[in-house]
N, C-alpha and C. Protein backbone atom coordinates (compact mmCIF):
# COMPACT_ATOMS: atom_id res chain seq x y z
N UNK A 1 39.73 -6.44 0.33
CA UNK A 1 38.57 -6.64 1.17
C UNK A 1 37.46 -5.64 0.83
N UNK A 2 38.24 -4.03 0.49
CA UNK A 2 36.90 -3.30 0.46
C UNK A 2 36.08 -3.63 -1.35
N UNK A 3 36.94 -3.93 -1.66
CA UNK A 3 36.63 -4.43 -2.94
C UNK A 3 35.69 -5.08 -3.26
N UNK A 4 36.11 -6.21 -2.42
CA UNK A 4 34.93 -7.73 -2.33
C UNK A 4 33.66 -7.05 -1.54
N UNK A 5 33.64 -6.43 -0.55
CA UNK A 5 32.61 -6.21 -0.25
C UNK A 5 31.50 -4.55 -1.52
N UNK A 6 32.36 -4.07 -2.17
CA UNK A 6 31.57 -3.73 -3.00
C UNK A 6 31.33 -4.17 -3.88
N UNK A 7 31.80 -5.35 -4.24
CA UNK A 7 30.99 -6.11 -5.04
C UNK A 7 29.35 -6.69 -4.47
N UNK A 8 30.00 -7.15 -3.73
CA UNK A 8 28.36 -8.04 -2.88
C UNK A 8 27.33 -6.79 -2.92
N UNK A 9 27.92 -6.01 -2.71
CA UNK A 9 26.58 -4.35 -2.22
C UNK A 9 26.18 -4.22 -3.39
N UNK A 10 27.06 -3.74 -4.74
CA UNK A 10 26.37 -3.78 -6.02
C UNK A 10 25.46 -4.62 -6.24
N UNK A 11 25.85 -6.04 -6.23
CA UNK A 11 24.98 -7.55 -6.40
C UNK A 11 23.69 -7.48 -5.87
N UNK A 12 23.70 -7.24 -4.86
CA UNK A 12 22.50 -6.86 -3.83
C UNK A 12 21.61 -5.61 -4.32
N UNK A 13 22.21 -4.52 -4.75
CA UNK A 13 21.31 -3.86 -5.51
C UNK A 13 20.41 -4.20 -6.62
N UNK A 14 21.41 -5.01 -7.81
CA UNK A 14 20.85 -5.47 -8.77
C UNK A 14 19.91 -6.72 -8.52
N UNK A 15 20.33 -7.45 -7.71
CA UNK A 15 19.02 -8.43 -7.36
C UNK A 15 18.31 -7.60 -7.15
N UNK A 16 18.27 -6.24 -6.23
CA UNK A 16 17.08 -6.01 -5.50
C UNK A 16 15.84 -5.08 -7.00
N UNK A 17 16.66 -4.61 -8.21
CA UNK A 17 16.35 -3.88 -8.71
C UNK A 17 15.46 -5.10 -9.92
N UNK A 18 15.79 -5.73 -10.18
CA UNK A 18 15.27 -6.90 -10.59
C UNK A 18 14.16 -7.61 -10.06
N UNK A 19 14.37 -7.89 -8.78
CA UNK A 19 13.39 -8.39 -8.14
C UNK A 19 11.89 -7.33 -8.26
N UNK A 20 12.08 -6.34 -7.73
CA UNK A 20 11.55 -4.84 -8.20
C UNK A 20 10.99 -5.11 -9.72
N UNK A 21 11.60 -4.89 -10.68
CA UNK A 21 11.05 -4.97 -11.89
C UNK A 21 10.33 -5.96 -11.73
N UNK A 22 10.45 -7.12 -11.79
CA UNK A 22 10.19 -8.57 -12.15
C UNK A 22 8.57 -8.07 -11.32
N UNK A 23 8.55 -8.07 -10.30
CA UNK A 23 6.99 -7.78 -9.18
C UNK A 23 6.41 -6.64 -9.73
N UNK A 24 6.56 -5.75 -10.50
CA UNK A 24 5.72 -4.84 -11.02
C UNK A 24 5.67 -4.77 -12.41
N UNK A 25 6.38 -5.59 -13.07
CA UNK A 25 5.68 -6.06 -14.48
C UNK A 25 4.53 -7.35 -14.04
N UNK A 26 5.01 -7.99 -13.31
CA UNK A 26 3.64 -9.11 -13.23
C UNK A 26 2.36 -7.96 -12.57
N UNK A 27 2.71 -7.27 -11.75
CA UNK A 27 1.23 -6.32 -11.03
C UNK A 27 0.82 -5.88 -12.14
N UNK A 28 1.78 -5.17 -12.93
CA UNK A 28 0.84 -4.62 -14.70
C UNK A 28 0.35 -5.36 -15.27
N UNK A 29 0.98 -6.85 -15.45
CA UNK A 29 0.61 -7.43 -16.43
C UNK A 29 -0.98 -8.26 -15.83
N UNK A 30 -1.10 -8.83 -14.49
CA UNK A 30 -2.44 -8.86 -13.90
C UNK A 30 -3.58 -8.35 -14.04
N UNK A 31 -3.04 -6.68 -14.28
CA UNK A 31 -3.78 -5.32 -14.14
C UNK A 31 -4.71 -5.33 -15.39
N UNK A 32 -3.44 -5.30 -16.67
CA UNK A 32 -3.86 -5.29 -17.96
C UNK A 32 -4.47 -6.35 -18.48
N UNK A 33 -4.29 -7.31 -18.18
CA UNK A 33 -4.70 -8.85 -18.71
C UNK A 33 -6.36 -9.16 -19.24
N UNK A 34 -6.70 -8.25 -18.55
CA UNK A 34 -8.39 -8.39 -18.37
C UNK A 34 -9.14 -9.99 -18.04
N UNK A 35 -8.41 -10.70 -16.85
CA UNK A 35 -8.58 -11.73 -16.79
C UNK A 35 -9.97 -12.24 -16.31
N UNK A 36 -10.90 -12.94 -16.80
CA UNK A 36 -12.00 -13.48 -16.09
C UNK A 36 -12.32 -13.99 -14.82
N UNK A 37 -10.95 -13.80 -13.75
CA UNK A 37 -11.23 -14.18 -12.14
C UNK A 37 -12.07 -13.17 -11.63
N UNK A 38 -12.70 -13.62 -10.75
CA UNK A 38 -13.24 -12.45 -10.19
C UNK A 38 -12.78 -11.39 -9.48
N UNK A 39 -13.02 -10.12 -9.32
CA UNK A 39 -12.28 -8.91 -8.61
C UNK A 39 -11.54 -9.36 -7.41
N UNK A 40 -12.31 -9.84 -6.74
CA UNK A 40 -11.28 -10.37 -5.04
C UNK A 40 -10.27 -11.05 -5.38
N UNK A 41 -10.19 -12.11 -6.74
CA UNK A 41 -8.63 -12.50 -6.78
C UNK A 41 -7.85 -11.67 -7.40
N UNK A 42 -8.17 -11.06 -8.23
CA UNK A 42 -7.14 -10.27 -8.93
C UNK A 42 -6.68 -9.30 -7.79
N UNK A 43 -7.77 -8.58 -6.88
CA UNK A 43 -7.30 -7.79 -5.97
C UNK A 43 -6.26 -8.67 -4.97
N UNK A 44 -6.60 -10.06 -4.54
CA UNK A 44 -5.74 -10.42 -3.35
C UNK A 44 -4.13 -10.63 -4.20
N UNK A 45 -4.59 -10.77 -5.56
CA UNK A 45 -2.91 -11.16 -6.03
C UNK A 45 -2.22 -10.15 -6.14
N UNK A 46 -2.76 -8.62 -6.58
CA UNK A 46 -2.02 -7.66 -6.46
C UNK A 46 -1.74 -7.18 -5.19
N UNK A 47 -2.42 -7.18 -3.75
CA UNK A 47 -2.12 -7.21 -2.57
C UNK A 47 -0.75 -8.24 -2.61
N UNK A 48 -0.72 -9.73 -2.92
CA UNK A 48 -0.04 -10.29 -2.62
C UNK A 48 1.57 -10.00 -3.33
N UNK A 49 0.93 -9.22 -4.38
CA UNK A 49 2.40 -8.98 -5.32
C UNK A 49 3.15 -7.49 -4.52
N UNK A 50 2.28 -6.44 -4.06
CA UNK A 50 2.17 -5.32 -3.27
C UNK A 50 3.11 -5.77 -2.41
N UNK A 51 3.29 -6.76 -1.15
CA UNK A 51 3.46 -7.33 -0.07
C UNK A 51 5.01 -7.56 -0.07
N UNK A 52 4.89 -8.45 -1.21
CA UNK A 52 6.29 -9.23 -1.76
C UNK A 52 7.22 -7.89 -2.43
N UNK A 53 6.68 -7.01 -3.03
CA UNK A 53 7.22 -5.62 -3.09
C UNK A 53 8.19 -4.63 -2.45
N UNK A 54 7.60 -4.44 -0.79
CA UNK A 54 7.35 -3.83 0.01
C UNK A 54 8.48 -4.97 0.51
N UNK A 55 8.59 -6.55 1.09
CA UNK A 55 9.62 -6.94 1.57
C UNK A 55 10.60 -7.21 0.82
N UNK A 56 10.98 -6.79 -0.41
CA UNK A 56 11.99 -6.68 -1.30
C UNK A 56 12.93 -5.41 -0.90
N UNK A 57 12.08 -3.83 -1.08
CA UNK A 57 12.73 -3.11 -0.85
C UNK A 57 13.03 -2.97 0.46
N UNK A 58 12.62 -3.48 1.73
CA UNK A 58 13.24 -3.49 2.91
C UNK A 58 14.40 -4.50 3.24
N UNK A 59 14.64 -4.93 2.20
CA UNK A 59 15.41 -6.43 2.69
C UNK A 59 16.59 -5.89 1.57
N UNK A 60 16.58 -5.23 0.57
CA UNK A 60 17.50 -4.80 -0.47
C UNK A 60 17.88 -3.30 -0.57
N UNK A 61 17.21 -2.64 -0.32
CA UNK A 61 17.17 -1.30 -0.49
C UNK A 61 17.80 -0.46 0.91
N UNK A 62 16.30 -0.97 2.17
CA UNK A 62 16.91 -0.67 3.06
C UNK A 62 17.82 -1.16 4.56
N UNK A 63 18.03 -2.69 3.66
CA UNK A 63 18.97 -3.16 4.65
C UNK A 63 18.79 -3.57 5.90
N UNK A 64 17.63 -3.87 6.40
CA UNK A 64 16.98 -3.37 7.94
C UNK A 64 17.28 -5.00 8.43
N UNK A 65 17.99 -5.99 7.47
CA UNK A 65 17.80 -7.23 7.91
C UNK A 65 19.59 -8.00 8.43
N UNK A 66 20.06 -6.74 7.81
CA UNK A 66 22.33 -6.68 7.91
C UNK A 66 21.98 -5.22 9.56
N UNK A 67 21.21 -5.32 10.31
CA UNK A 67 20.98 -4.02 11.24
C UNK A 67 21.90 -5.12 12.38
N UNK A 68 22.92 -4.16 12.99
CA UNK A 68 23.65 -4.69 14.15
C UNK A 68 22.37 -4.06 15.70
N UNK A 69 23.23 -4.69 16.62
CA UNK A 69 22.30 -4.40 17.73
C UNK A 69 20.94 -3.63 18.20
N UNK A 70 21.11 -2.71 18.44
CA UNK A 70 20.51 -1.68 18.63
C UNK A 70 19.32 -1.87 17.97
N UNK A 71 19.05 -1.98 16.77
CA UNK A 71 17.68 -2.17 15.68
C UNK A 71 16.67 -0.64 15.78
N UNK A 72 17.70 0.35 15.65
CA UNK A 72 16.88 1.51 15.72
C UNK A 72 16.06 2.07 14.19
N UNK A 73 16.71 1.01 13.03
CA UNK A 73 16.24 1.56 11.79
C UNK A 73 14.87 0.36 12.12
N UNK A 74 14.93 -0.52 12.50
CA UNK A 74 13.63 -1.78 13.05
C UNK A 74 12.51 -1.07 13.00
N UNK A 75 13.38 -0.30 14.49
CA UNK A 75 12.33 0.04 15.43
C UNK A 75 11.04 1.10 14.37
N UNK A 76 12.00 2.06 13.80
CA UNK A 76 11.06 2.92 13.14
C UNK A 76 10.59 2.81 12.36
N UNK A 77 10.82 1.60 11.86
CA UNK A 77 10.20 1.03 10.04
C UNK A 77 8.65 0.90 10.82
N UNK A 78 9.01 -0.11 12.03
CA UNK A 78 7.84 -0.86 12.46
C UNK A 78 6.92 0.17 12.98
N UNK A 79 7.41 1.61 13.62
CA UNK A 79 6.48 2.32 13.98
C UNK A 79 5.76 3.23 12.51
N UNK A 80 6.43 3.42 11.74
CA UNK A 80 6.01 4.44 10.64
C UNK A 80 4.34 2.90 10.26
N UNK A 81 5.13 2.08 9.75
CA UNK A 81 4.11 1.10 9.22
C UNK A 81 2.66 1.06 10.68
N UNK A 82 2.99 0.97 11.48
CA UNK A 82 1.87 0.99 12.93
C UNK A 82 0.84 2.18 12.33
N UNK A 83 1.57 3.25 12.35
CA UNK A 83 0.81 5.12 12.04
C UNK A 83 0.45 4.94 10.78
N UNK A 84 0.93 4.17 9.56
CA UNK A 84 0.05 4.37 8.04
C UNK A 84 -1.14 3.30 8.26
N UNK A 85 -0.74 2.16 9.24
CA UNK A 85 -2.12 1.38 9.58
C UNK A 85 -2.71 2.31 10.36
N UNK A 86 -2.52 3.02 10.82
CA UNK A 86 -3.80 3.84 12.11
C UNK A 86 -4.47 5.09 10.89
N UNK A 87 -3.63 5.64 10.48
CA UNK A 87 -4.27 6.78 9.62
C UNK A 87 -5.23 5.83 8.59
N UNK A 88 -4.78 4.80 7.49
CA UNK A 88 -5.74 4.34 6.76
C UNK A 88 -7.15 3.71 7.35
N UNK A 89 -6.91 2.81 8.25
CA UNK A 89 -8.31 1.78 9.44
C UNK A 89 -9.33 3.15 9.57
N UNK A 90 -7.96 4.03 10.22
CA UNK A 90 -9.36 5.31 11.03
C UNK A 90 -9.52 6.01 9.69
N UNK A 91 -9.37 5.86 8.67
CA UNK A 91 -10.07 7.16 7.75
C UNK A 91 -11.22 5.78 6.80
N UNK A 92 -10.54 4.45 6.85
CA UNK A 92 -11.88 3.83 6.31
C UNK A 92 -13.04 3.94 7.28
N UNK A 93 -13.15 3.74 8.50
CA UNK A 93 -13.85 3.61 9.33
C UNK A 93 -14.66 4.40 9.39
N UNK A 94 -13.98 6.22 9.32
CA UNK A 94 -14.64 7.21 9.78
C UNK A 94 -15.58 7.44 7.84
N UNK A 95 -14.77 6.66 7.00
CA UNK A 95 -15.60 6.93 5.92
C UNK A 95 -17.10 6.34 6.12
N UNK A 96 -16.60 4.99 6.31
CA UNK A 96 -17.65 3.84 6.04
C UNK A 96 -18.82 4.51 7.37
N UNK A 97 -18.71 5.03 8.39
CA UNK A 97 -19.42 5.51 9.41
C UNK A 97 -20.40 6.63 8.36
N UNK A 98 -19.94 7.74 7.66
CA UNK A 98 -20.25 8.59 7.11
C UNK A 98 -21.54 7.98 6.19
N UNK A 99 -20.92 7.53 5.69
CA UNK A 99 -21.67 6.41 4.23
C UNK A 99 -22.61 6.09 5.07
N UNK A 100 -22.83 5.11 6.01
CA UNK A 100 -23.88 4.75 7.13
C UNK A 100 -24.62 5.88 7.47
N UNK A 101 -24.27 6.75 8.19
CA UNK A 101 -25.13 7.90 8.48
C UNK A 101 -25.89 8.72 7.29
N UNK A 102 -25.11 9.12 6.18
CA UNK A 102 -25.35 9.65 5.31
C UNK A 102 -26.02 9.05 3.92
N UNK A 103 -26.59 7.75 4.25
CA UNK A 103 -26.51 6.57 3.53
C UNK A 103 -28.34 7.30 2.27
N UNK A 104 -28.41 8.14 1.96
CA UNK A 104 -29.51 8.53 1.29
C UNK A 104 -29.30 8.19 -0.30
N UNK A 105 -30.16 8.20 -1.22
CA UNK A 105 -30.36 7.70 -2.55
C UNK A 105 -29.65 9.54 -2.94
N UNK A 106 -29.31 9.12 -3.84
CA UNK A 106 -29.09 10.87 -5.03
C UNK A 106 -29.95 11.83 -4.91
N UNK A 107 -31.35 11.13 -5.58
CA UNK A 107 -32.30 11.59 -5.21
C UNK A 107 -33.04 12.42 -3.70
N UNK A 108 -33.20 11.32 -2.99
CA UNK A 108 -33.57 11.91 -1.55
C UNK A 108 -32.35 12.89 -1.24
N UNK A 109 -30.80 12.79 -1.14
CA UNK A 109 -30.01 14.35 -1.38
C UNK A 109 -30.48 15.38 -1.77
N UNK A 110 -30.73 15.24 -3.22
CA UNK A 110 -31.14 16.39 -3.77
C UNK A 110 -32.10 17.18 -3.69
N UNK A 111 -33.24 16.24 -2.93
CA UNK A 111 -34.63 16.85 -2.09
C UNK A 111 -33.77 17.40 -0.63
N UNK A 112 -33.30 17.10 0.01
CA UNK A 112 -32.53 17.27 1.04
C UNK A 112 -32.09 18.94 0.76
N UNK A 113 -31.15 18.58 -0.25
CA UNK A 113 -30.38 19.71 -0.51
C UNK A 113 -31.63 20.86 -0.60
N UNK A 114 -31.89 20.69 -1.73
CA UNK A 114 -33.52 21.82 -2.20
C UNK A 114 -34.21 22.32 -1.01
N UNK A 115 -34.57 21.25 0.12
CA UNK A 115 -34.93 22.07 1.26
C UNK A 115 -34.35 22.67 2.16
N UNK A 116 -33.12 22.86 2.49
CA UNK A 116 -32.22 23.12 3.32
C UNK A 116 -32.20 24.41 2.56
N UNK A 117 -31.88 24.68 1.17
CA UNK A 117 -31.84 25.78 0.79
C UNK A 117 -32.70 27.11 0.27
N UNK A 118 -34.01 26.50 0.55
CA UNK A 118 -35.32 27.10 0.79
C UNK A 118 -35.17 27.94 1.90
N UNK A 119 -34.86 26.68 2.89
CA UNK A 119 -34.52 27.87 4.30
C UNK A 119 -33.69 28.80 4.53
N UNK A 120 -32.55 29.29 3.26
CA UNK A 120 -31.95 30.14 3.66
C UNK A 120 -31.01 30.38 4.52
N UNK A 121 -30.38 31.37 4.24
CA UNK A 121 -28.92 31.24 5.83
C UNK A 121 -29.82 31.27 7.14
């Protein structure tokens, strides 16, 4: 019995390590290709290859889908992923806010700058 079941666990690795390869030679090979689509598709396919990535190693790696009752490894996948969406949204946001406020040519900066430093501490 314990046998058979280390077999399946190996199996499951190697799919998962495969699957893995297989999704990040196509993201390179997208990358490298220098294909004539325009940027938004190449970007949504590597998002989409990203995606398919990401539910590979949770479904192979970390198992979160063989989870008995409780679902406490669930629970925290789903909160870690909640907090890397809150840290990235709020740091584009607070960028793109910046950019808006700060929204001056090189030029007008560098007049900016030059006078600010006329004035001294």
């Amino acid at each position: 019995m314990k046998q058979n079941h280390f077999k399946k666990e190996v199996a499951t690795y190697v799919w998962g390590l495969v699957a893995g390869l297989v999704l990040t030679l196509l993201a390179y090979g997208v990358t490298v290709a220098h294909l004539d689509a325009p940027l938004t598709l190449i970007a949504a396919v590597l998002l989409g290859l990203a995606t398919l990535q990401v539910i590979t190693q949770v479904l192979f790696f970390l198992h979160l889908d063989s989870e008995t009752k409780p679902h406490w490894k669930s629970q925290a996948f789903i909160f870690t992923v909640l907090m890397i969406i809150v840290v990235v949204v709020g740091s584009l946001w607070i960028m793109t806010n910046l950019d808006y406020r700060m929204g001056m040519s090189g030029h007008a900066m560098e007049e900016y700058m030059l006078r600010q430093n006329k004035k001294g501490f």
